[in-house]
Protein backbone atom coordinates (compact mmCIF):
# COMPACT_ATOMS: atom_id res chain seq x y z
CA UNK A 1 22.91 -36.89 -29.63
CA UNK A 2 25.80 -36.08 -27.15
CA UNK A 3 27.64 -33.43 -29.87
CA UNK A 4 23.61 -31.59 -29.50
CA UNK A 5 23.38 -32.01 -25.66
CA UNK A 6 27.24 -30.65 -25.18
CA UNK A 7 26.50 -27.96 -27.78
CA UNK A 8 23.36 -26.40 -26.48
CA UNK A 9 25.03 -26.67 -23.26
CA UNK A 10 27.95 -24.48 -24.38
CA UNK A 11 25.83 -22.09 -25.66
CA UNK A 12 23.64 -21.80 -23.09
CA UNK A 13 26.82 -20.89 -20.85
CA UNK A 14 27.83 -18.95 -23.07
CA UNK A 15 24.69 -16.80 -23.36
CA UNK A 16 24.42 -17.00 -19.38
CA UNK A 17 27.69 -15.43 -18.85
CA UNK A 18 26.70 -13.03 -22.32
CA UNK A 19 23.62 -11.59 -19.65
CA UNK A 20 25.44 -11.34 -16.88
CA UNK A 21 28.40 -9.60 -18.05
CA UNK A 22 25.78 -7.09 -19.35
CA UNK A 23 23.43 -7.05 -16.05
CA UNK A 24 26.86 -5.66 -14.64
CA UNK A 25 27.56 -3.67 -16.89
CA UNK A 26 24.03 -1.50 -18.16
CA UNK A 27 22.42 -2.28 -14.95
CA UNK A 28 20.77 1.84 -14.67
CA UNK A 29 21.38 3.27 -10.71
CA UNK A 30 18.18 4.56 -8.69
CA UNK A 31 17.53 6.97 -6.87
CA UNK A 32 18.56 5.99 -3.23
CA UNK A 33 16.65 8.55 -1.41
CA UNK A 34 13.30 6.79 -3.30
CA UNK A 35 13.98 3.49 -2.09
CA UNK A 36 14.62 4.67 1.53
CA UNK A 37 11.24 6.31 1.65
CA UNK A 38 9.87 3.50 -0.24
CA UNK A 39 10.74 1.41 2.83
CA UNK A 40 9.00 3.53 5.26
CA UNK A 41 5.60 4.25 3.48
CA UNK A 42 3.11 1.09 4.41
CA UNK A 43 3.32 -0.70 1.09
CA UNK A 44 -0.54 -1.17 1.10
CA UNK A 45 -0.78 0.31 -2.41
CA UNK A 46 -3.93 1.86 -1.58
CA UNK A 47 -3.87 5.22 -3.69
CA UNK A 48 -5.41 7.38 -0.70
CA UNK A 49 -2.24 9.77 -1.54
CA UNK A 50 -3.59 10.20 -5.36
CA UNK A 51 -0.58 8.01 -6.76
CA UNK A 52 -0.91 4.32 -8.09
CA UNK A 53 1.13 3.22 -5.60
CA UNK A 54 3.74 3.43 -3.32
CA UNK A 55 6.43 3.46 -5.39
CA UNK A 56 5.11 6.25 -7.35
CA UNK A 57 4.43 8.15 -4.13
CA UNK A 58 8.34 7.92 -2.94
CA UNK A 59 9.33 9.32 -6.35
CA UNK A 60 7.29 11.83 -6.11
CA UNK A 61 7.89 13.07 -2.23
CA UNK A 62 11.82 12.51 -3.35
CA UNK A 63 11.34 15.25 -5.98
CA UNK A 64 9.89 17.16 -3.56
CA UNK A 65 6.26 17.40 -5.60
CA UNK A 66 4.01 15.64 -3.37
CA UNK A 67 4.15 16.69 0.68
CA UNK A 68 5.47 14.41 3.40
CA UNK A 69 2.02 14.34 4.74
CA UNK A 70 0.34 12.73 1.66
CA UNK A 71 0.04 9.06 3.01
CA UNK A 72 -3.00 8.91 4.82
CA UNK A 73 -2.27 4.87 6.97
CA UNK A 74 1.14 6.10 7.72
CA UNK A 75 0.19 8.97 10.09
CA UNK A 76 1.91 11.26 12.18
CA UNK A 77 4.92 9.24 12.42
CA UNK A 78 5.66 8.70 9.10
CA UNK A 79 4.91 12.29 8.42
CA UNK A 80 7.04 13.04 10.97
CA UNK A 81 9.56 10.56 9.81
CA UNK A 82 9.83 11.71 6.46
CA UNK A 83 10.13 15.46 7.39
CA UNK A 84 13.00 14.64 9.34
CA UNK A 85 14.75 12.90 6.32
CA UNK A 86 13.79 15.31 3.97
CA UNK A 87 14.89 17.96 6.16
CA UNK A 88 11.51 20.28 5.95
CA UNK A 89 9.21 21.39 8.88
CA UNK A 90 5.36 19.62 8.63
CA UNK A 91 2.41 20.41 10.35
CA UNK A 92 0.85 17.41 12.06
CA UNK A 93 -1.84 19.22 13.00
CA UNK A 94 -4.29 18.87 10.02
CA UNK A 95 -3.57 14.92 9.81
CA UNK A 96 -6.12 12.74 11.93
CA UNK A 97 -4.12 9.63 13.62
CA UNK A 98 -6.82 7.33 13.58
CA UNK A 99 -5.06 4.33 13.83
CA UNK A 100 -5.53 1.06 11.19
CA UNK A 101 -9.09 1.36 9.66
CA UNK A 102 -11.27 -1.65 7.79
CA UNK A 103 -14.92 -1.27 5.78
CA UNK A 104 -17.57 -2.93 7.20
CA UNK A 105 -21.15 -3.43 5.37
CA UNK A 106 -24.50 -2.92 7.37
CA UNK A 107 -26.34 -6.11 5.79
CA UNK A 108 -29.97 -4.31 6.70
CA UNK A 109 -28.89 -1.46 4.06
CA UNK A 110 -26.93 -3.41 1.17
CA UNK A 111 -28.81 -3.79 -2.01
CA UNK A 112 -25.89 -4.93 -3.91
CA UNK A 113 -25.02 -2.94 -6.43
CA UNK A 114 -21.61 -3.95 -6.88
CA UNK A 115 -20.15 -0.73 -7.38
CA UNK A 116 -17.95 -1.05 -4.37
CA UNK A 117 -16.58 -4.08 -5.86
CA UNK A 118 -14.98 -2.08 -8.59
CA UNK A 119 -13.73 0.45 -6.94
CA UNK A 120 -11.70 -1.92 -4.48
CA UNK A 121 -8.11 -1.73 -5.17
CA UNK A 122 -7.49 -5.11 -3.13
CA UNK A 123 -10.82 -7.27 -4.20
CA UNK A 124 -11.16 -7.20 -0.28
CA UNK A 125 -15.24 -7.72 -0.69
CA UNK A 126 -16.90 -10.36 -1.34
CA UNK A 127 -21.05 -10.92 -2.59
CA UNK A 128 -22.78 -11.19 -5.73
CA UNK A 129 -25.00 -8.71 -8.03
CA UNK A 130 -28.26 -8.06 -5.82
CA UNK A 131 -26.83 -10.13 -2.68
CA UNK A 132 -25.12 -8.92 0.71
CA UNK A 133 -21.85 -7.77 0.28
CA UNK A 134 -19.12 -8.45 3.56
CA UNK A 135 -15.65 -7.43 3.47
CA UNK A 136 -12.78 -9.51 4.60
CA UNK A 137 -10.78 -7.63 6.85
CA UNK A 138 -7.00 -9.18 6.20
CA UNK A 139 -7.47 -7.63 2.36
CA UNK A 140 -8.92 -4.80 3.35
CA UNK A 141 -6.17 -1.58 3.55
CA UNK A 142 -8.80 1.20 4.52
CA UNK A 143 -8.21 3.60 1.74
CA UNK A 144 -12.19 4.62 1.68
CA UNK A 145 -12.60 3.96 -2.08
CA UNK A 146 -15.49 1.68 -1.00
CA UNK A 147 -17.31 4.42 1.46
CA UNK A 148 -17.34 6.90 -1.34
CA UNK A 149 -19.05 5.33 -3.96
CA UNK A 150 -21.65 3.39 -1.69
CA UNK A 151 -25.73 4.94 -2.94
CA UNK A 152 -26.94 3.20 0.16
CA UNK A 153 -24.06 4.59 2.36
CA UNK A 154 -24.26 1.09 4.29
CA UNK A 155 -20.42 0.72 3.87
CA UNK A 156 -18.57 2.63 7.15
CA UNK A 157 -14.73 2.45 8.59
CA UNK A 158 -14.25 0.95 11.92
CA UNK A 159 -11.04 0.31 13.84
CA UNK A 160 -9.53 -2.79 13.01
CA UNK A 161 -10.35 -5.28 15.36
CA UNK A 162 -8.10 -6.68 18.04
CA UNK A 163 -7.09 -10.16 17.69
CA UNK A 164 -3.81 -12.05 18.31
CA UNK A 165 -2.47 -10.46 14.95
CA UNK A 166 -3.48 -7.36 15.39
CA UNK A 167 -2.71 -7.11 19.38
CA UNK A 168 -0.33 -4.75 20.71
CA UNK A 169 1.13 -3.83 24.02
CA UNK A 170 -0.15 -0.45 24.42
CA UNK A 171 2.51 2.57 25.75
CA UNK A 172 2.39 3.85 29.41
CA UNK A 173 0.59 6.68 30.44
CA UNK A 174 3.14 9.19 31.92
CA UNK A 175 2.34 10.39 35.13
CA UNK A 176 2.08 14.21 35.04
């Protein structure tokens, strides 16, 4: 019993050392520009900039195919922020800073379709087939799938509420 203990040990090593030796060695090098951008964009995975996901979306502005200005919850500053890495002029002008956005459901007009459930890339709502629908607002990333699809239109964006999460101090005016 101690000869198959100290033998599947060995090659357990063995293979352990085997992988790692070859993790070193075939390991395949990114793209470092895609990771930094990566970084920046919000991570919410929403899909308002027509890509799966974030990570999609940095390999794609990296390449140069998809414009600094296609992440809709960054904003100006990350537009801004990627121009300046990418080293290209944007116009913030056509993108609307409206701050962190959730769904909310009117409960008088919900008939509960559950289409909006589908469409949700973050299974932020919550109801049944024919009941009220309600969102909860930590899942929720704003991306507006929801809004879209609603026949009753009773879903609508609001600001995020402020709470003790959510809270921040706000800049100073400056005095003109």
């Amino acid at each position: 019993m101690l000869e198959a203990i100290g033998s599947l040990t060995i090659l357990g090593g063995g293979m352990g050392i085997l992988l790692g030796y070859a993790a070193q060695k075939l390991k395949v090098e990114g793209n470092p520009l895609v990771e930094e951008i990566e970084s920046l964009l919000p991570g919410s995975q929403c899909g308002q900039c027509g890509f799966p996901g974030c990570s999609p979306a940095a390999a794609a502005i990296a390449e140069g195919t998809a414009d600094v200005t296609c992440c809709p919850p960054g904003g100006k500053s990350l537009a801004q922020t990627l121009a300046d890495k990418m080293g290209v002029t944007v116009d913030l002008s056509a993108i609307e800073d409206s701050g962190p956005l959730v769904a909310f459901v009117n409960e008088e007009l919900c008939i509960g379709c559950t289409r909006c459930f589908k469409r949700c890339p973050t299974d932020a709502l919550v109801g049944a087939s024919k009941q009220m629908h309600v969102v909860i607002e930590d899942a929720c990333t704003g991306c507006k799938k929801c809004v879209d699809i609603c026949p009753t239109e009773c879903i609508v964006m609001k600001p995020l509420p402020v709470t003790l999460q959510t809270w921040y101090w706000p800049k100073p005016e400056q005095a003109a």
